[in-house]
N, C-alpha and C. Protein backbone atom coordinates (compact mmCIF):
# COMPACT_ATOMS: atom_id res chain seq x y z
N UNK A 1 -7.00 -6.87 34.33
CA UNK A 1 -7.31 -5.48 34.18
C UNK A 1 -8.48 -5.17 35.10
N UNK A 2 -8.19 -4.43 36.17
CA UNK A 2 -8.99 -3.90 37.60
C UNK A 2 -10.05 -2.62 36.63
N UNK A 3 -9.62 -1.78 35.40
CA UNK A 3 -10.54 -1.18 35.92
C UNK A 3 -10.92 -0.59 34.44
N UNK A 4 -12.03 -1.51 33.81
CA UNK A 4 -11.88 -1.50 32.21
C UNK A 4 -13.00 0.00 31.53
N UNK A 5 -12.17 0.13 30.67
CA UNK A 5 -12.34 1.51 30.16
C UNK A 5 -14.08 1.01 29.14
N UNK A 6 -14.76 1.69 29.08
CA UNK A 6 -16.04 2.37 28.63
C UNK A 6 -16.09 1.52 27.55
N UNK A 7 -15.09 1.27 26.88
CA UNK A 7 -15.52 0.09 25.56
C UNK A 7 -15.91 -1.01 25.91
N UNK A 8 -14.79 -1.87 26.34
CA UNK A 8 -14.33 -2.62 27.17
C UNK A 8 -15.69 -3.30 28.08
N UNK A 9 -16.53 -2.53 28.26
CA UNK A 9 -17.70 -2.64 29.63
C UNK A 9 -18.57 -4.03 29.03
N UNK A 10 -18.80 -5.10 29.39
CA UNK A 10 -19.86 -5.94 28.50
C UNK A 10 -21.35 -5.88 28.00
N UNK A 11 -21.13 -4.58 29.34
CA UNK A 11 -22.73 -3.64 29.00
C UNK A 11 -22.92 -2.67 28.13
N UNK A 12 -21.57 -2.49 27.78
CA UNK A 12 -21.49 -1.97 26.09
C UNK A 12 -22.16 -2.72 24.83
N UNK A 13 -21.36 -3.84 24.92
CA UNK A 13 -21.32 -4.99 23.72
C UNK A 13 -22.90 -5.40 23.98
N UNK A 14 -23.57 -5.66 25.04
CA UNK A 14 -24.84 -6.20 25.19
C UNK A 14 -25.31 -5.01 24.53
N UNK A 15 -25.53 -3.93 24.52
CA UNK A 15 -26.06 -2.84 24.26
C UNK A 15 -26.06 -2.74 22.98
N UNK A 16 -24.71 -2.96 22.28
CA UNK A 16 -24.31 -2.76 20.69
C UNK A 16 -25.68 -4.15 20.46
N UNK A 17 -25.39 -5.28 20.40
CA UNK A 17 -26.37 -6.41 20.27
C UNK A 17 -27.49 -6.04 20.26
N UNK A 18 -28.02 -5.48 21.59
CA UNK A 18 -29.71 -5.40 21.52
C UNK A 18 -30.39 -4.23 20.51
N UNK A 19 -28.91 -3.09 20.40
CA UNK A 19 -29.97 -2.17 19.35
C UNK A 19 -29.89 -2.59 18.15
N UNK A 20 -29.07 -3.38 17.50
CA UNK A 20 -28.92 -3.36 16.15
C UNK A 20 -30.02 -4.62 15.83
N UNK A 21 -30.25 -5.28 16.68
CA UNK A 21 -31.09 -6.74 17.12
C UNK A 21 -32.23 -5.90 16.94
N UNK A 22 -33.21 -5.44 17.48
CA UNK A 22 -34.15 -4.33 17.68
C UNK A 22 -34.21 -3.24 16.42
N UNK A 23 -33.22 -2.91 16.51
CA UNK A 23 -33.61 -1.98 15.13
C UNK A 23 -33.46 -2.56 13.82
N UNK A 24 -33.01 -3.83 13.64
CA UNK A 24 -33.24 -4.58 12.56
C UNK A 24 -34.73 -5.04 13.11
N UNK A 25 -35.44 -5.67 14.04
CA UNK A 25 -36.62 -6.16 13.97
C UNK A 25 -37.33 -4.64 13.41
N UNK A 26 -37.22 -3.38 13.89
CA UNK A 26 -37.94 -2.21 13.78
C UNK A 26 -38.09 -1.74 12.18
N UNK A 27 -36.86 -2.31 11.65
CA UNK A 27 -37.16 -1.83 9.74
C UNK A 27 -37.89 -3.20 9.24
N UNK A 28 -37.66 -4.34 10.24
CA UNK A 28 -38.60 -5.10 8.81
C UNK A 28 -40.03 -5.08 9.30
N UNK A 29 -40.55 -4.74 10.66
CA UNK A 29 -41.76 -4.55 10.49
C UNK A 29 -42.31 -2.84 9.98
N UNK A 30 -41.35 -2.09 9.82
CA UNK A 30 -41.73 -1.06 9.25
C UNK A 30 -42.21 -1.15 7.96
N UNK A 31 -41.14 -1.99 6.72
CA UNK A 31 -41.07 -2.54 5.84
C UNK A 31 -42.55 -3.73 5.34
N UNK A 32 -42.52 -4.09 5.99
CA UNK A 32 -43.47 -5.23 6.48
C UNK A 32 -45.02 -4.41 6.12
N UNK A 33 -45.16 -3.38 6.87
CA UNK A 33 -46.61 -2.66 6.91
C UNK A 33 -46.57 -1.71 5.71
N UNK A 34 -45.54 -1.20 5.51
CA UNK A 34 -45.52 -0.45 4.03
C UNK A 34 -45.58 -1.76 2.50
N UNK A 35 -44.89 -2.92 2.89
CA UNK A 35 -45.54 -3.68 1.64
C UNK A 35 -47.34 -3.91 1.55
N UNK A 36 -47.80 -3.96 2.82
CA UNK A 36 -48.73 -4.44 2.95
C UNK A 36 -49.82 -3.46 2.41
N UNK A 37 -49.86 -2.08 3.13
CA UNK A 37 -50.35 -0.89 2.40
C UNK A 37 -50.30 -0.61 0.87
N UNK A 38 -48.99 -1.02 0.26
CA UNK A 38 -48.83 -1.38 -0.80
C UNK A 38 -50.01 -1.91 -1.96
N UNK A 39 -49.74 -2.96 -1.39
CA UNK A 39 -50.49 -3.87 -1.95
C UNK A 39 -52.48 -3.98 -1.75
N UNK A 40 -52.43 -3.44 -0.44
CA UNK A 40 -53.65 -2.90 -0.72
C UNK A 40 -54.53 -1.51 -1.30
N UNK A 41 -53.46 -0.79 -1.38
CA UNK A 41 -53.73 0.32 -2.12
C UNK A 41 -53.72 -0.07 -3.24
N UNK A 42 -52.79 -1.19 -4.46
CA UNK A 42 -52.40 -1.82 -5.19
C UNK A 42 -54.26 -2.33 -6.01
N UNK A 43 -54.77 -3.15 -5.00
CA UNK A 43 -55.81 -3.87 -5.19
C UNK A 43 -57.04 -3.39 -4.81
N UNK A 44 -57.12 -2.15 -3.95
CA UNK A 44 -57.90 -1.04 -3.98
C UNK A 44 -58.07 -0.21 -5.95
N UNK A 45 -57.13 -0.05 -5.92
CA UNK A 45 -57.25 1.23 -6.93
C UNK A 45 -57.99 0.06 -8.15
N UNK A 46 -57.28 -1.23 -8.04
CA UNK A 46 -57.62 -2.19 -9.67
C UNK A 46 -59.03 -2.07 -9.18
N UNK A 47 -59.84 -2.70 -8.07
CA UNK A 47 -61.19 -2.50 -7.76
C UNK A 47 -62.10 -1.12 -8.21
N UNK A 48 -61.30 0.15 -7.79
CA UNK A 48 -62.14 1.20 -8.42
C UNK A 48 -62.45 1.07 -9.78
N UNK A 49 -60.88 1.34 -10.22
CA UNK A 49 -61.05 1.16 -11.72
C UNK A 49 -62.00 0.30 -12.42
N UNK A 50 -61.98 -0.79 -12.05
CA UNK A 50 -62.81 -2.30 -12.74
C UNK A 50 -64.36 -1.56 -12.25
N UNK A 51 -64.66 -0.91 -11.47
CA UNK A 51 -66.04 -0.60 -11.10
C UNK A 51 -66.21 0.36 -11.61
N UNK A 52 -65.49 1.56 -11.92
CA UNK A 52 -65.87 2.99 -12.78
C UNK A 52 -65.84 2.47 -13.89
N UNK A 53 -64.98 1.34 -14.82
CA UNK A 53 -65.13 1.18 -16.05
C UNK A 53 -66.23 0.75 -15.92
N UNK A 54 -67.02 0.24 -15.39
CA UNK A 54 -67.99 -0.55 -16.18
C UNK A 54 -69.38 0.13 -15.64
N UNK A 55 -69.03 1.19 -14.74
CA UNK A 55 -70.28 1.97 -14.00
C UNK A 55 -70.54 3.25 -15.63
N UNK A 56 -69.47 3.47 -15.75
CA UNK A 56 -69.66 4.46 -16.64
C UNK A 56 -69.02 3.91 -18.23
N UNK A 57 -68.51 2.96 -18.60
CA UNK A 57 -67.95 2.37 -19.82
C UNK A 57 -66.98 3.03 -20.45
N UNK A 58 -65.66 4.06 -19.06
CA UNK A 58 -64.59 4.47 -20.47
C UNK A 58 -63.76 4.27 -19.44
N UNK A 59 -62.40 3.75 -20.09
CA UNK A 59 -61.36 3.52 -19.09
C UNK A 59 -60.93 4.73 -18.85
N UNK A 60 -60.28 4.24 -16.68
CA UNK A 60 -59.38 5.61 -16.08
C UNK A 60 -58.51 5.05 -15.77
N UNK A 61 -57.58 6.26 -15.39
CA UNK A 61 -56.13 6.19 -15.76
C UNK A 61 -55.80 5.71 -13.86
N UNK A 62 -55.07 4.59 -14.23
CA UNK A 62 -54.90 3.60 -12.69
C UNK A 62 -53.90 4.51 -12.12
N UNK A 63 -53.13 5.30 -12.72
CA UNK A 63 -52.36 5.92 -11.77
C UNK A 63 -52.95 7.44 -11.27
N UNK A 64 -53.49 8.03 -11.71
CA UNK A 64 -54.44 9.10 -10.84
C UNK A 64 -55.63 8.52 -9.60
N UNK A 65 -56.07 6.91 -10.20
CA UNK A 65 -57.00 6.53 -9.56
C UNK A 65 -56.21 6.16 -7.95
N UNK A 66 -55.04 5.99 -8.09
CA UNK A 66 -54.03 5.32 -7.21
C UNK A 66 -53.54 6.36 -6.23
N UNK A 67 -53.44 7.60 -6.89
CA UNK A 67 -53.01 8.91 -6.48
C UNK A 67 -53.99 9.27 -5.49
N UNK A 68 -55.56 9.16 -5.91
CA UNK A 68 -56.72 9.62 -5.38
C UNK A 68 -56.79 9.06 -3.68
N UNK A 69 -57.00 7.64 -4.47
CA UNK A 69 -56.92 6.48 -3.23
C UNK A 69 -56.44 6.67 -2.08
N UNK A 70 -54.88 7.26 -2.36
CA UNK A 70 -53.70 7.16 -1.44
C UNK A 70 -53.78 8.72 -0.39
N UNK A 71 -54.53 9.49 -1.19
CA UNK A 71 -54.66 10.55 -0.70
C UNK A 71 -56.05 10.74 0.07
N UNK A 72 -56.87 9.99 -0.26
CA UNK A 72 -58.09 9.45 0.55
C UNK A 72 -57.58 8.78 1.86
N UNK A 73 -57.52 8.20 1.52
CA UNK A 73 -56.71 7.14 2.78
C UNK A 73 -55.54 7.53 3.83
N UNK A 74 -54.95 8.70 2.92
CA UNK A 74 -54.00 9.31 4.30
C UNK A 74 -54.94 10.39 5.01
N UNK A 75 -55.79 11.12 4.24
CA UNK A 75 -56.94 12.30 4.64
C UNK A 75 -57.73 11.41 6.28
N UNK A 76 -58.17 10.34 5.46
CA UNK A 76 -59.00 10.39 6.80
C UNK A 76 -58.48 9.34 7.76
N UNK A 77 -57.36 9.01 7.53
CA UNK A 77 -56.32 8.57 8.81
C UNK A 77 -55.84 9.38 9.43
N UNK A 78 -55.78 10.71 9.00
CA UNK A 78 -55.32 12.19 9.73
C UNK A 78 -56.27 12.54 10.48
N UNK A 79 -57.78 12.34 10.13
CA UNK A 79 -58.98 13.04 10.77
C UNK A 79 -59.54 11.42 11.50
N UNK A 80 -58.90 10.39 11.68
CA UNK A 80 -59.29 9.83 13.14
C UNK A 80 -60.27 8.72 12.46
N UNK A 81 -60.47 8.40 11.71
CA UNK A 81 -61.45 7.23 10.82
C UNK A 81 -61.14 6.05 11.44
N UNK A 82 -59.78 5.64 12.35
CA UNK A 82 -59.82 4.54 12.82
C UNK A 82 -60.23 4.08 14.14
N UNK A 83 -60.42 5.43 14.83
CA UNK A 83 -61.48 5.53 15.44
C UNK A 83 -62.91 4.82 15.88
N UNK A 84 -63.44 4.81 14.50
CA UNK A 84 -64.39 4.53 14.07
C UNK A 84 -64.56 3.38 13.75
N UNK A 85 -63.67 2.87 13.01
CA UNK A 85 -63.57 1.59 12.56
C UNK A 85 -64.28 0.32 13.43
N UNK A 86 -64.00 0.37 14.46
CA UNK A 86 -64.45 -0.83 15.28
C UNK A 86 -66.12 -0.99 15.30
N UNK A 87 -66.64 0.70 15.66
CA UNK A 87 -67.81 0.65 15.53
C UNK A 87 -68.12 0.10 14.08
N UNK A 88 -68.05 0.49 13.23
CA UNK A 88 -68.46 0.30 11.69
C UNK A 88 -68.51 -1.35 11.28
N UNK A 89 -67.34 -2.18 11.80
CA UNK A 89 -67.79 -3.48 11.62
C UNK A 89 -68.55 -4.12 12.59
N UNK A 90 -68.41 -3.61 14.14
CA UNK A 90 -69.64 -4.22 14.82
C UNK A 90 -71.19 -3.73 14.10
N UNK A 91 -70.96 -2.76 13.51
CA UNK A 91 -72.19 -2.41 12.87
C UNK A 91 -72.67 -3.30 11.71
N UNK A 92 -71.72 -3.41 10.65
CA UNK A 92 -71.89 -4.50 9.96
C UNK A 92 -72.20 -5.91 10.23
N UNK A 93 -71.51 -6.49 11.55
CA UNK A 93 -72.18 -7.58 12.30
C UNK A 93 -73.23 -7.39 12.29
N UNK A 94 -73.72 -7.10 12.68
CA UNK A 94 -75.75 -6.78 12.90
C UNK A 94 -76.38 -6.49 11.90
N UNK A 95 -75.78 -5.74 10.66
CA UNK A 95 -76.91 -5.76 9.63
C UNK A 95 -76.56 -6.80 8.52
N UNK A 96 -75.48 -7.23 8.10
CA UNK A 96 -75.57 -8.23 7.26
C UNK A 96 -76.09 -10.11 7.30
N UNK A 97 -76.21 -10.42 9.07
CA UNK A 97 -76.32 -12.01 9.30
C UNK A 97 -77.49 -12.24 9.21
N UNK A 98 -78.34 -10.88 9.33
CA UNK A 98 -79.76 -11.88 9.31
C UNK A 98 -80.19 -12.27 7.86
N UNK A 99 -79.07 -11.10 6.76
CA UNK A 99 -79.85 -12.02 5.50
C UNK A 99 -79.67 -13.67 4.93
N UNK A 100 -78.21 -14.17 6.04
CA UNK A 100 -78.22 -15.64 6.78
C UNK A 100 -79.03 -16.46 7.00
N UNK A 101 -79.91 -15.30 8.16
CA UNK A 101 -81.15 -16.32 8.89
C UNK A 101 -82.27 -17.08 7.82
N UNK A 102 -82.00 -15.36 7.16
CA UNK A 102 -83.65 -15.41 5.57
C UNK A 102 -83.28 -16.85 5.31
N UNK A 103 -82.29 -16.62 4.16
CA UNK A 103 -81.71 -17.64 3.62
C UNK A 103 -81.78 -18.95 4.16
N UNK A 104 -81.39 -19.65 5.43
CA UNK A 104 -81.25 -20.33 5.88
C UNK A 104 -82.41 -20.99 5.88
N UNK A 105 -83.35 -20.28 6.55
CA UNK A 105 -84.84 -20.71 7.07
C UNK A 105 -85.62 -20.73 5.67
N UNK A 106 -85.61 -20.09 4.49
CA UNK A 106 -86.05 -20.07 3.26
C UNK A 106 -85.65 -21.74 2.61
N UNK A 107 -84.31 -22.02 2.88
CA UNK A 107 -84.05 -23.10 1.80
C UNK A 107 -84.34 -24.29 2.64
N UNK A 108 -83.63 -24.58 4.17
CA UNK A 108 -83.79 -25.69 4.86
C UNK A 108 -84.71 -25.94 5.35
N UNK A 109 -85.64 -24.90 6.00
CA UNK A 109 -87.20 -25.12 7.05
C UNK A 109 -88.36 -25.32 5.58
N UNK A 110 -88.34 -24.05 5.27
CA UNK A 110 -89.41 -23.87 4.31
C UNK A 110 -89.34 -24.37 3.09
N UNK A 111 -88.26 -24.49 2.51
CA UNK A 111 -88.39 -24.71 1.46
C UNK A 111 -89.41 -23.96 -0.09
N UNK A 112 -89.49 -23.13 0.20
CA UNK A 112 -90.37 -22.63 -0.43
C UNK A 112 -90.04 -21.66 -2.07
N UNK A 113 -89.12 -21.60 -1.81
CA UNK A 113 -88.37 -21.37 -3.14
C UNK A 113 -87.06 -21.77 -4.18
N UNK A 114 -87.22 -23.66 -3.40
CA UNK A 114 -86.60 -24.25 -4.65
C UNK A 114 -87.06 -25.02 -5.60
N UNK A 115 -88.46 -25.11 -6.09
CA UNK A 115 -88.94 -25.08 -7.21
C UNK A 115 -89.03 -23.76 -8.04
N UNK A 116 -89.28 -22.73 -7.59
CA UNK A 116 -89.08 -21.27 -8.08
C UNK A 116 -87.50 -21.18 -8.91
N UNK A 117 -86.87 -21.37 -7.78
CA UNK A 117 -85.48 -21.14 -8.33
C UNK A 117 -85.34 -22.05 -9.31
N UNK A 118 -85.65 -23.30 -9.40
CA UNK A 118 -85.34 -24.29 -10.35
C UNK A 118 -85.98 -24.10 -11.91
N UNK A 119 -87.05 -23.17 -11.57
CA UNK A 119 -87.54 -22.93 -12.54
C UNK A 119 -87.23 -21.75 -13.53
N UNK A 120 -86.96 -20.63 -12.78
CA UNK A 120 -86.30 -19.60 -13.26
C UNK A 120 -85.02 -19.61 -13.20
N UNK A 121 -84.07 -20.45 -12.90
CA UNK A 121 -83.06 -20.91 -13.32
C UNK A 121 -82.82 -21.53 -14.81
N UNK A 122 -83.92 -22.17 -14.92
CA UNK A 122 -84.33 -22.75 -16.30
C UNK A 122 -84.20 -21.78 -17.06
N UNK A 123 -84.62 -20.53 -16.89
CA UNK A 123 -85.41 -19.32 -18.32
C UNK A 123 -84.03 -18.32 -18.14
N UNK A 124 -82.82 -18.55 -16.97
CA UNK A 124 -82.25 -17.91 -17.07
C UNK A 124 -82.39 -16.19 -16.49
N UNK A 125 -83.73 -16.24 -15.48
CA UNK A 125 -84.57 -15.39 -15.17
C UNK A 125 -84.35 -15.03 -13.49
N UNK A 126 -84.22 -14.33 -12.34
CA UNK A 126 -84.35 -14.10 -10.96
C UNK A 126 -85.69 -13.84 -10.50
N UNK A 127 -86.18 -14.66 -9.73
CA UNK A 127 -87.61 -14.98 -9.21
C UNK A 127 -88.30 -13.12 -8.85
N UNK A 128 -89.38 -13.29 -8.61
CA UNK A 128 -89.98 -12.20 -8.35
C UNK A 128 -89.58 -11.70 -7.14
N UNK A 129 -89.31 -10.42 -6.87
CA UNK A 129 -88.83 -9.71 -5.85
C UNK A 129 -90.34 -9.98 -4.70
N UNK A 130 -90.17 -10.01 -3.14
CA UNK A 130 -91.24 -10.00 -1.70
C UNK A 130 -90.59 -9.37 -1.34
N UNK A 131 -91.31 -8.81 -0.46
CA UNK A 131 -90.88 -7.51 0.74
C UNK A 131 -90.65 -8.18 1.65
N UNK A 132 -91.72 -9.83 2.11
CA UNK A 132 -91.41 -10.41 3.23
C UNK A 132 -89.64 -10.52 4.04
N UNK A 133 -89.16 -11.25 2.98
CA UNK A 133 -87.42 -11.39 3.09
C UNK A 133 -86.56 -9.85 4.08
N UNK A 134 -87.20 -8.76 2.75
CA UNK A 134 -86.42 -7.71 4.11
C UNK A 134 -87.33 -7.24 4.82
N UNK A 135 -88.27 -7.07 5.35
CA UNK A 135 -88.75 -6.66 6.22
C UNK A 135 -88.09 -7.50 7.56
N UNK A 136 -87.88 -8.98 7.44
CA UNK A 136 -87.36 -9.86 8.23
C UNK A 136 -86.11 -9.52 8.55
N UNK A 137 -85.47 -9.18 7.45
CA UNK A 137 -83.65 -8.80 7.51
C UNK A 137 -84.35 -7.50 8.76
N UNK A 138 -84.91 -6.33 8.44
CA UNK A 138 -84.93 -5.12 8.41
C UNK A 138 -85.34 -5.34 10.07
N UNK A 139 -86.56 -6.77 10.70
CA UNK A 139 -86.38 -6.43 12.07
C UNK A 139 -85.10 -7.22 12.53
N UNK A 140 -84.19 -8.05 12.17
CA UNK A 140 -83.28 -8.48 12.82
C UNK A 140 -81.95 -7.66 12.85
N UNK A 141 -82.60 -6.80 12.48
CA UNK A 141 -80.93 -6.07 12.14
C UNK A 141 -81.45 -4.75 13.51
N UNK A 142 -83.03 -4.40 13.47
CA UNK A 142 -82.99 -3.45 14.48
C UNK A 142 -83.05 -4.11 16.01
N UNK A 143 -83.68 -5.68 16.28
CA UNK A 143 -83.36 -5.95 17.53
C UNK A 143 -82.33 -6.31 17.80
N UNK A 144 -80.99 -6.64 16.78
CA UNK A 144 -79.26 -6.43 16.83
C UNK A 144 -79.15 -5.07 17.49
N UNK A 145 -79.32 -4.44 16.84
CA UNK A 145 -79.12 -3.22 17.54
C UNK A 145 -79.09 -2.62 18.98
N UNK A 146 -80.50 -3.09 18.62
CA UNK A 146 -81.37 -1.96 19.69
C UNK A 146 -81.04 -3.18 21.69
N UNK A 147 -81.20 -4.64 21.35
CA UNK A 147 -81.18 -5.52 22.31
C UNK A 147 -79.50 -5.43 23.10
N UNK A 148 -79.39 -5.24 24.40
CA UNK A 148 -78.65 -4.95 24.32
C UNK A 148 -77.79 -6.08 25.63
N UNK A 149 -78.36 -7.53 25.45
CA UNK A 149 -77.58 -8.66 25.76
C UNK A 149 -77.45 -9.45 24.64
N UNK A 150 -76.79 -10.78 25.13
CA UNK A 150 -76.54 -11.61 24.37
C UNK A 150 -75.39 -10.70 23.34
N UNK A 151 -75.51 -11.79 21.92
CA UNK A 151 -74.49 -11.87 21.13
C UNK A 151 -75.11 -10.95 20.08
N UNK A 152 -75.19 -9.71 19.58
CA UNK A 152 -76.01 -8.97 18.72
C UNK A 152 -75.82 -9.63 17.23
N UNK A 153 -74.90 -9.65 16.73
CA UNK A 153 -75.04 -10.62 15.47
C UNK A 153 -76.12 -12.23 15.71
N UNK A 154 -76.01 -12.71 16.18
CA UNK A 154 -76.70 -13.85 16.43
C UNK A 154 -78.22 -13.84 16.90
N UNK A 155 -78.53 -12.73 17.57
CA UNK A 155 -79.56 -11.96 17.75
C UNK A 155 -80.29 -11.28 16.98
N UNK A 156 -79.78 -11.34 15.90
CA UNK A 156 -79.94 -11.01 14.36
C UNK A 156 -80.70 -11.92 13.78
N UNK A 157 -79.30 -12.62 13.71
CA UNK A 157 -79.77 -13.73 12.94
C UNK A 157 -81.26 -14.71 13.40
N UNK A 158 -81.16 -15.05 14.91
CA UNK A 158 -81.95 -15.45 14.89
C UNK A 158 -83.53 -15.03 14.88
N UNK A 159 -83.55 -13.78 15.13
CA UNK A 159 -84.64 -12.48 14.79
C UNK A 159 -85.30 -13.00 13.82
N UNK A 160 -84.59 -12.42 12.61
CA UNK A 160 -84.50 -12.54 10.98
C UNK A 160 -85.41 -13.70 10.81
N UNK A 161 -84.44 -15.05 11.31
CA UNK A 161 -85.44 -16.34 11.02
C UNK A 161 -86.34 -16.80 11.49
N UNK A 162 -86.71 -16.15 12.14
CA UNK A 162 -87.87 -16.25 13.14
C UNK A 162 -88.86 -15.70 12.82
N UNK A 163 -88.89 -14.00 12.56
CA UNK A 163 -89.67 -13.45 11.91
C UNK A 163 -89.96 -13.85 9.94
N UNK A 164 -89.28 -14.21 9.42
CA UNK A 164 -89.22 -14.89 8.05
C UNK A 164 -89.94 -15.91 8.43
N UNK A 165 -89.96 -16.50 9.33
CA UNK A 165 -90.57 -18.24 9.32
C UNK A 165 -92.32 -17.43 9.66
N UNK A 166 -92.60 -16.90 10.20
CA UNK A 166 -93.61 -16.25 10.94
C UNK A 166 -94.36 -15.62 9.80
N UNK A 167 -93.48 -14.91 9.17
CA UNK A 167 -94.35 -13.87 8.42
C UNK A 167 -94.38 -14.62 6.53
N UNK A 168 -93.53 -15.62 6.49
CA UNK A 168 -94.38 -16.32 5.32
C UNK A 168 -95.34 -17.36 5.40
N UNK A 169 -95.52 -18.08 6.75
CA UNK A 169 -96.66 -18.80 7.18
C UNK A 169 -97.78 -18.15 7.60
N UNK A 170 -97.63 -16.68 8.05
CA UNK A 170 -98.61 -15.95 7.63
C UNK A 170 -99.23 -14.92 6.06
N UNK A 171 -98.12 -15.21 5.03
CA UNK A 171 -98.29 -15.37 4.27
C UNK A 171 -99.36 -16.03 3.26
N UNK A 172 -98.27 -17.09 3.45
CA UNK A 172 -99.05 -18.62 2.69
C UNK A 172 -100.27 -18.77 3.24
N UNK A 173 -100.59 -18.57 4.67
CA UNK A 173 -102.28 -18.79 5.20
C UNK A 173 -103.22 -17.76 4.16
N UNK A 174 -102.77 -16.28 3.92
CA UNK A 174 -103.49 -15.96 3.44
C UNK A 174 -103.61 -16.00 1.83
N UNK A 175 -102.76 -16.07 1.22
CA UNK A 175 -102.90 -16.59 -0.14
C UNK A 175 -104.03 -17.74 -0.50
N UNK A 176 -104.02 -18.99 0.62
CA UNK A 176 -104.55 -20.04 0.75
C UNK A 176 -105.99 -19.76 0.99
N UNK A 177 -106.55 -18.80 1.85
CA UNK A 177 -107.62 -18.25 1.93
C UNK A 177 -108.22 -17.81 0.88
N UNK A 178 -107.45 -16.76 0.27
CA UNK A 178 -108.03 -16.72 -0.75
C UNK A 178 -108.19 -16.90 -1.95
N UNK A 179 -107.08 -17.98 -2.14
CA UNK A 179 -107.62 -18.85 -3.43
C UNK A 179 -108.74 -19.74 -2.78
N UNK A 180 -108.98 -20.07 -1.59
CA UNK A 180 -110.29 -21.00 -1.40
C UNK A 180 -111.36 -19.86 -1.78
N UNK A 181 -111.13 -18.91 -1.39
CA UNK A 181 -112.50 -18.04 -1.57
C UNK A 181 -112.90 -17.44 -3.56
N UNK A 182 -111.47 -17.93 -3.86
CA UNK A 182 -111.81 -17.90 -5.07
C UNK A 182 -112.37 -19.03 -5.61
N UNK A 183 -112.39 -20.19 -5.17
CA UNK A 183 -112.78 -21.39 -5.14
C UNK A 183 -114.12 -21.23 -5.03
N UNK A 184 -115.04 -20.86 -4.04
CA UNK A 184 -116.44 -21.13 -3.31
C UNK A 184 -117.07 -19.98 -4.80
N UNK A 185 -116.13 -19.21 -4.88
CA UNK A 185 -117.37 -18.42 -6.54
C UNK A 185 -117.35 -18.68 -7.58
């Protein structure tokens, strides 16, 4: 057969193949992102709930809370929030690692508050609140920011512990002072 009619063409049949091939991949990742939304709207709403019950002590109703959610979440996906998004966790990079550094440099360098802890662990009690700790967070999070080489999270962090190591050895010097000077009277 010299001269095959429009069905017949193999560039038909390839064609039938690749869309149904393709548009089956196209519903299960459609499928795919709607379970997923699902389920986080799912575990969104149990989170509100579990936090309004106990912010305010009377149960709400999971399916208005779910309603709310869902309508939150399509609102400001309409007005461009993802946008944003990228900034918002590079932002979070930079302000949450240096309370890392605190930490870090508090338990391994200094050591300076695990007899504290051990002790008020005992009574069942959380040690006395210092300003030192965030003030340290508070400059590593602005030369994250503000520095504008290197790795800004890490720049953080190491800020943080640097200034923490700095500013409780200038600390401790002066405490030490003046219990000596309470000493000499």
């Amino acid at each position: 057969m010299d001269n095959p009619t429009k069905y017949e063409h193999p560039d038909f049949f390839l064609f039938l193949n690749l869309y149904f091939f393709f548009g089956d991949c196209e519903t299960r990742v459609i499928l795919s992102v709607v379970k997923v939304n699902d389920i986080n709207l799912y575990t969104s709403s149990l989170g509100l709930a579990n936090s309004l019950e106990i912010l305010t002590g009377k149960k709400w109703d999971y399916f208005k809370l779910t309603i709310y959610i869902g309508l939150t979440g399509t609102l400001l996906s309409m007005m461009g929030i993802l946008n944003h998004f990228v900034d918002f966790l590079s932002m979070m990079g930079v302000i949450f690692p240096p309370i890392a550094g605190v930490m870090l440099v508090d338990y391994y360098i200094l050591k300076t508050s695990r007899k504290l802890l051990d002790k008020t662990r005992e009574q069942g009690l959380l040690p006395d609140d210092s300003s030192t700790p965030i003030i340290a967070c508070i400059l590593g999070t602005i030369v994250g920011v503000v520095l504008k080489f290197g790795i800004p999270s890490l720049n953080s962090i190491f800020v943080a512990a640097i200034a923490y190591c700095i500013l409780m050895k200038i600390q401790d010097y002066n405490i030490t002072r003046v219990s000596h000077r309470h000493i000499k009277f």
